[in-house]
C-alpha atoms as a PDB file:
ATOM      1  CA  UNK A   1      92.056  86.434 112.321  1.00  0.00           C
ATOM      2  CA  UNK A   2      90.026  85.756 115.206  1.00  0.00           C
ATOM      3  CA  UNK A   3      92.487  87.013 117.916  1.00  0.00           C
ATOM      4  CA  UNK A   4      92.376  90.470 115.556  1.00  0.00           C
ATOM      5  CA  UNK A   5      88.790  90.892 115.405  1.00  0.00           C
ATOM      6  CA  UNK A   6      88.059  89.946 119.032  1.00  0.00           C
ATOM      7  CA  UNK A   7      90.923  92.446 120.336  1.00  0.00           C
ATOM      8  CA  UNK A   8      89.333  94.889 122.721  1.00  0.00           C
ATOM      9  CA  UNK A   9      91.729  97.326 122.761  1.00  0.00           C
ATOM     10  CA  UNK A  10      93.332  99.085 119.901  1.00  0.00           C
ATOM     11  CA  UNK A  11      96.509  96.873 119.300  1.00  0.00           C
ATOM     12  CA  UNK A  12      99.689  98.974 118.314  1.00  0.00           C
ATOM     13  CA  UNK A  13     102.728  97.386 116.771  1.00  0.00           C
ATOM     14  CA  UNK A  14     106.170  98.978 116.736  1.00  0.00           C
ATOM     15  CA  UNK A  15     108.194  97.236 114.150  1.00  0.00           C
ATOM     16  CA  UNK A  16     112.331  97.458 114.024  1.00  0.00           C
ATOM     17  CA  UNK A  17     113.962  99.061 111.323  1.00  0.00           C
ATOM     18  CA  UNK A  18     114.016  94.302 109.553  1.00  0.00           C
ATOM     19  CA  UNK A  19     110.413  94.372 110.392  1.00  0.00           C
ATOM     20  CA  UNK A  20     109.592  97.158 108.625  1.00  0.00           C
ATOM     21  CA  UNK A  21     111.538  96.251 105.842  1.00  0.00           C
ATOM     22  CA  UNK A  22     109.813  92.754 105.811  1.00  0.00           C
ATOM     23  CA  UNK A  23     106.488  94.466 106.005  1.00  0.00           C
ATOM     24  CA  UNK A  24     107.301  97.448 103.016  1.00  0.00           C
ATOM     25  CA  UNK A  25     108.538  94.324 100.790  1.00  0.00           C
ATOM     26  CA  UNK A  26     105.389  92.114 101.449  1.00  0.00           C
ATOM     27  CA  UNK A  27     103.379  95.496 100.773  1.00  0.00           C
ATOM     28  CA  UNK A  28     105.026  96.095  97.561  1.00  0.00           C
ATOM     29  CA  UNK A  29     104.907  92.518  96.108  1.00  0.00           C
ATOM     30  CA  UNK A  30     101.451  92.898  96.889  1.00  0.00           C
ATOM     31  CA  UNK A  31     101.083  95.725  95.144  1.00  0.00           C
ATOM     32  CA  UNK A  32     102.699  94.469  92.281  1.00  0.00           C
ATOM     33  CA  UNK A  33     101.218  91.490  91.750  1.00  0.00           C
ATOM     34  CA  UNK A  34      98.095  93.792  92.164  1.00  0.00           C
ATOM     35  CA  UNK A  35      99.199  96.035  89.473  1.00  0.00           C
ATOM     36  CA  UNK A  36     100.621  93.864  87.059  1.00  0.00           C
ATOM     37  CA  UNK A  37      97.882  90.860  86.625  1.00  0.00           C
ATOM     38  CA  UNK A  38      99.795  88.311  86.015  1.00  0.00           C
ATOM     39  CA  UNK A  39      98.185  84.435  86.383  1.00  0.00           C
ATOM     40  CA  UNK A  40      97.687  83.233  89.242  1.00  0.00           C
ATOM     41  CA  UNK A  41      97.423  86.821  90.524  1.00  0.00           C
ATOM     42  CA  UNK A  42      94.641  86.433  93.197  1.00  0.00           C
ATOM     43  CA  UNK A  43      96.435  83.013  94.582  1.00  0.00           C
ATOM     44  CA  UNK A  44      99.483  84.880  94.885  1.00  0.00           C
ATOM     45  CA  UNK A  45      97.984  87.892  96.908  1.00  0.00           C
ATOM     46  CA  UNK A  46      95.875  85.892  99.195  1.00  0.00           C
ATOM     47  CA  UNK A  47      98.936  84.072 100.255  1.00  0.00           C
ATOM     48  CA  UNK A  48     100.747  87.247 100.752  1.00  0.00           C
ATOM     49  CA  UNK A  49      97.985  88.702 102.545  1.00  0.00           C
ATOM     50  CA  UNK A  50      97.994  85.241 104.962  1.00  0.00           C
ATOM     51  CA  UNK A  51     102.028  85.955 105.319  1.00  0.00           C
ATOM     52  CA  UNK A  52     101.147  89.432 106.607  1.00  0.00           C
ATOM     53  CA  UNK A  53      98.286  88.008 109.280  1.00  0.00           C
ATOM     54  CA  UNK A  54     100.826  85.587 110.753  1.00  0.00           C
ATOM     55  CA  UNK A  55     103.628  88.431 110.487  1.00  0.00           C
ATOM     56  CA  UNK A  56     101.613  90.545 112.894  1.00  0.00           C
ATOM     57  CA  UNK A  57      99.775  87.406 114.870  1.00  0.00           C
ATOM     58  CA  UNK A  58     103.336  86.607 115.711  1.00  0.00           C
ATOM     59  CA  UNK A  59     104.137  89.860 116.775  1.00  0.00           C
ATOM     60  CA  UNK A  60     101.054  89.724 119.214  1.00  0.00           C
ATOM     61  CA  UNK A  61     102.090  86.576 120.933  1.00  0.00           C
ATOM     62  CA  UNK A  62     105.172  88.202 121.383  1.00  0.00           C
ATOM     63  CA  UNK A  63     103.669  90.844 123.023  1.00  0.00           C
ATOM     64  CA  UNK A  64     101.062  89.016 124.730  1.00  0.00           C
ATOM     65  CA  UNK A  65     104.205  86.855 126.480  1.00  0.00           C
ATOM     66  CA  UNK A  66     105.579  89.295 128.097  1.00  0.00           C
ATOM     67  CA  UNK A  67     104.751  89.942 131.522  1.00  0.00           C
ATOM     68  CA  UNK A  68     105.432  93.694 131.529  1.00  0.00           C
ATOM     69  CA  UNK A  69     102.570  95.635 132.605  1.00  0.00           C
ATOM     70  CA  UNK A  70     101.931  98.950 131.031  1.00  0.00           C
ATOM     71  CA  UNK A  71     102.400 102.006 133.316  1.00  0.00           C
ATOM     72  CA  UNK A  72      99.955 104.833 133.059  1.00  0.00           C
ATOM     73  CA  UNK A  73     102.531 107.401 130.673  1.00  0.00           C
ATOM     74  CA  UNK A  74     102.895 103.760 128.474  1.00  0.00           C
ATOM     75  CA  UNK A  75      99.135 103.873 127.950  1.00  0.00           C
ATOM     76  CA  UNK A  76      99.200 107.680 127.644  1.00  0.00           C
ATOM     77  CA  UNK A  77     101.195 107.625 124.485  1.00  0.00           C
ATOM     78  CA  UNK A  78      99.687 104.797 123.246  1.00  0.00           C
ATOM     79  CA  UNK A  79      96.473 106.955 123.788  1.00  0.00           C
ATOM     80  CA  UNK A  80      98.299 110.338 122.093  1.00  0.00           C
ATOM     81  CA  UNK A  81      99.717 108.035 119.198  1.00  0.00           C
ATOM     82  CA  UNK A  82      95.956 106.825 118.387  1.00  0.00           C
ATOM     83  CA  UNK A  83      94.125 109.903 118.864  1.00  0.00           C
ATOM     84  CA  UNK A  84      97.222 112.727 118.280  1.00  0.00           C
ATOM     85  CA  UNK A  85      95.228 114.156 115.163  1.00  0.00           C
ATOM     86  CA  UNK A  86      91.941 115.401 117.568  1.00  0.00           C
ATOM     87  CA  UNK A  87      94.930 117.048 119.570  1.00  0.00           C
ATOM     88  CA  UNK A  88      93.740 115.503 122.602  1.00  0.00           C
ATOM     89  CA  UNK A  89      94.794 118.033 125.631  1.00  0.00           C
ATOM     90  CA  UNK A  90      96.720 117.135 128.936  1.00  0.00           C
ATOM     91  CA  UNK A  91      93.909 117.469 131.205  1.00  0.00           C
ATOM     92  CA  UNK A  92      91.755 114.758 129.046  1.00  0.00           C
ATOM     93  CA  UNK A  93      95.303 112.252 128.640  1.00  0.00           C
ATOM     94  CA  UNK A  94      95.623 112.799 132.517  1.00  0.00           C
ATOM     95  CA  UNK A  95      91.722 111.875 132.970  1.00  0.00           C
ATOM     96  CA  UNK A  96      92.137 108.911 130.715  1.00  0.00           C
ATOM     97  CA  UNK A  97      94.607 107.538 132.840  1.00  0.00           C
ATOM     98  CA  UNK A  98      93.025 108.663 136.308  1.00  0.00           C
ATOM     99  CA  UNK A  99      95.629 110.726 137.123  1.00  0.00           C
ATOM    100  CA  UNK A 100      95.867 115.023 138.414  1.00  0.00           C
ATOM    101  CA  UNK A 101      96.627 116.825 135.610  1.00  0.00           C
ATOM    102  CA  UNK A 102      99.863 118.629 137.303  1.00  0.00           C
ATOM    103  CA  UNK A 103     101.204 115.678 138.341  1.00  0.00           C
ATOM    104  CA  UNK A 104     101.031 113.820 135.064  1.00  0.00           C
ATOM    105  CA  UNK A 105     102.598 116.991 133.516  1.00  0.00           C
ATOM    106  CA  UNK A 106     105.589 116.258 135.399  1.00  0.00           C
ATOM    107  CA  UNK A 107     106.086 112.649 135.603  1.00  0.00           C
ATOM    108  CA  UNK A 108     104.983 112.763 131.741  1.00  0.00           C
ATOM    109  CA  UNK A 109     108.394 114.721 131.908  1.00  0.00           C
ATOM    110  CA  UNK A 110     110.112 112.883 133.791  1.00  0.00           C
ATOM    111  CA  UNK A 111     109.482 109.282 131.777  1.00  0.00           C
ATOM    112  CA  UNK A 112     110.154 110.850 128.183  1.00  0.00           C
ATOM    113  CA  UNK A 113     112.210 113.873 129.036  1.00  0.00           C
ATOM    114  CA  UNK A 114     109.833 116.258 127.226  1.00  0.00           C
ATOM    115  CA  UNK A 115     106.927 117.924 127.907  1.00  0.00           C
ATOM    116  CA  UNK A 116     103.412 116.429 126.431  1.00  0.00           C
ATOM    117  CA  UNK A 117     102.950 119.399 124.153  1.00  0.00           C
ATOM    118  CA  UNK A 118     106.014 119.126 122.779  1.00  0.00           C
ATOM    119  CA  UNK A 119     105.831 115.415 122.454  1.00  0.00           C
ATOM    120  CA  UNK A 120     102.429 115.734 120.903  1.00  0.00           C
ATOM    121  CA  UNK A 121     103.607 118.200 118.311  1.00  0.00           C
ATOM    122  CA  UNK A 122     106.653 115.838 117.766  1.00  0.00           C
ATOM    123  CA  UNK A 123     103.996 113.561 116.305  1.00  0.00           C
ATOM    124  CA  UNK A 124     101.938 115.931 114.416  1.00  0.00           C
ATOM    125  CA  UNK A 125     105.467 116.744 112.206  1.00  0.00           C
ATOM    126  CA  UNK A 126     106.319 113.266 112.132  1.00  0.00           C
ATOM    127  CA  UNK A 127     102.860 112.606 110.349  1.00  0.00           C
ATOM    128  CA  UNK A 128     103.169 116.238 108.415  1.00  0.00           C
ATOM    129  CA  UNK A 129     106.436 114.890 107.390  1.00  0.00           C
ATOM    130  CA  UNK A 130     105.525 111.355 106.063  1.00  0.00           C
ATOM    131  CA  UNK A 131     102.246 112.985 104.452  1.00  0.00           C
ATOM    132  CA  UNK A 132     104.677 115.933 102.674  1.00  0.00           C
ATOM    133  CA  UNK A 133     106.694 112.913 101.355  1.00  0.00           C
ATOM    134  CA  UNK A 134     104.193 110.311  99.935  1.00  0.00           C
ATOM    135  CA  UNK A 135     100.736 112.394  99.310  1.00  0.00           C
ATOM    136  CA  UNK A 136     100.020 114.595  96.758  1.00  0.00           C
ATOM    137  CA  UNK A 137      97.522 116.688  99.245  1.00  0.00           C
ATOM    138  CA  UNK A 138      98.351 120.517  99.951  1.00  0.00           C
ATOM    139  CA  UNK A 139     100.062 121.815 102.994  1.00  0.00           C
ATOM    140  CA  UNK A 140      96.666 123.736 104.050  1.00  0.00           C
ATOM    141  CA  UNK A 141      95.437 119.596 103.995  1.00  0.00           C
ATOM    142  CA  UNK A 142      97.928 117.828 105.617  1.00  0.00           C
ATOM    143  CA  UNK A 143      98.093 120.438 108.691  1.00  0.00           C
ATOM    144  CA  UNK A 144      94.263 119.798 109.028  1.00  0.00           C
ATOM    145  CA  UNK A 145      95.038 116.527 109.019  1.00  0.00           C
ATOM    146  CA  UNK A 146      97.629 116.384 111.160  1.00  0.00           C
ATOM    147  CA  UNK A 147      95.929 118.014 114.120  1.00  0.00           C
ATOM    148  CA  UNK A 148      96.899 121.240 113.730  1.00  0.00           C
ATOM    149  CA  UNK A 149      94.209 124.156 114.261  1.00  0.00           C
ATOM    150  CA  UNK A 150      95.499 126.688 111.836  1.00  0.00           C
ATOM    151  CA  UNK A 151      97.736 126.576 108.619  1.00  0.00           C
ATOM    152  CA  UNK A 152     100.127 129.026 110.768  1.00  0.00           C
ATOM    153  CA  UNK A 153     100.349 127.197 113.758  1.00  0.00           C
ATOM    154  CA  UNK A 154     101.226 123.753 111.043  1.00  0.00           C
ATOM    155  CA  UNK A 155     104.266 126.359 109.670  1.00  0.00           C
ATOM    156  CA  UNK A 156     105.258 127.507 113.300  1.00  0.00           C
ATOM    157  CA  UNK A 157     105.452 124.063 114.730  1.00  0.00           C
ATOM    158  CA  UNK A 158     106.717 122.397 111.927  1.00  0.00           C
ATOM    159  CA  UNK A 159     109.564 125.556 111.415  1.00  0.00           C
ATOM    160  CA  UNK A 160     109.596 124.564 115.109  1.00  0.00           C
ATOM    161  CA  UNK A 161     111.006 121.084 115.114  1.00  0.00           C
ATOM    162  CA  UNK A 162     112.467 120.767 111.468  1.00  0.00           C
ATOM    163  CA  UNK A 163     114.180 123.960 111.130  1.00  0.00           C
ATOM    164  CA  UNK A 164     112.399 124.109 107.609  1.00  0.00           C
ATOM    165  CA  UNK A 165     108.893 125.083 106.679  1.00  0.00           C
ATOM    166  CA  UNK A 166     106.508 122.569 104.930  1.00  0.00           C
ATOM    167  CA  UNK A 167     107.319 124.331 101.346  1.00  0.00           C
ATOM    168  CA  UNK A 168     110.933 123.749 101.832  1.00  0.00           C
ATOM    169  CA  UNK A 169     110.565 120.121 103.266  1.00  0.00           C
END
């Protein structure tokens, strides 16, 4: 646990469609062993839970082995991924990474062949959507919580990139 705790930086982990799987499984035993008391219950999710830390520790190393060195637009969205929801704007992404705000407009283009808003908003739905699907919060919440300023800017965007509105999703 130490390498977690003493991480400066926010550490993000992108999982495969087997990790995931791995990782909703290990969740969901936990859960049900959780849920279901059985003996030996709190044995059985404390060595879950240590399965889990050396899942992820593992996937550090990994990451911590390879000698690629993030460019600026690869610490820009890992900036927009952690702070999407305060709808952080293109002039404060291109401070963050020292860079002039027109010119990391278009190279932001050029690397992920959209423009920040629209890859910004991209994330907003992709949280609206996953929050629409597993919470039992309203719409009015979930576009607050999302990032987005008003309940018809949520439908607009949403409309937007799904081709359906929050209701019908």
């Amino acid at each position: 646990l130490k390498s977690f705790i003493n991480c400066d930086t926010n550490q993000l982990y992108y999982l495969s469609k087997s990790e995931y799987d791995t990782f909703y499984t290990l969740m969901t035993t936990v859960l049900n062993e959780y849920t279901e008391a059985q003996s030996w219950r709190d044995a059985s999710i404390l060595n879950l839970l240590n399965y889990i830390v050396i899942f992820f520790q593992r996937k550090l190393d990994k990451q911590q082995s390879k000698t690629h060195t993030q460019t600026p637009i690869d610490i820009a969205i890992s900036y927009v991924a952690t702070h999407f929801k305060e709808s952080p704007s293109l002039n404060e992404v291109a401070a963050y990474v020292h860079f002039n705000p027109c010119y990391f407009s278009q190279l932001f283009k050029k690397v992920t062949g959209i423009t920040y808003n629209n890859y910004l908003n991209n994330l907003k739905v992709k949280q609206a959507k996953f929050l629409l699907a597993k919470t039992d919060n309203s719409i009015i919440q979930i576009g607050f919580l999302c990032g987005f300023s008003s309940t018809s800017n949520f439908y607009l965007e949403f409309n937007r990139h799904t081709g359906m509105t929050p209701t019908q999703y």
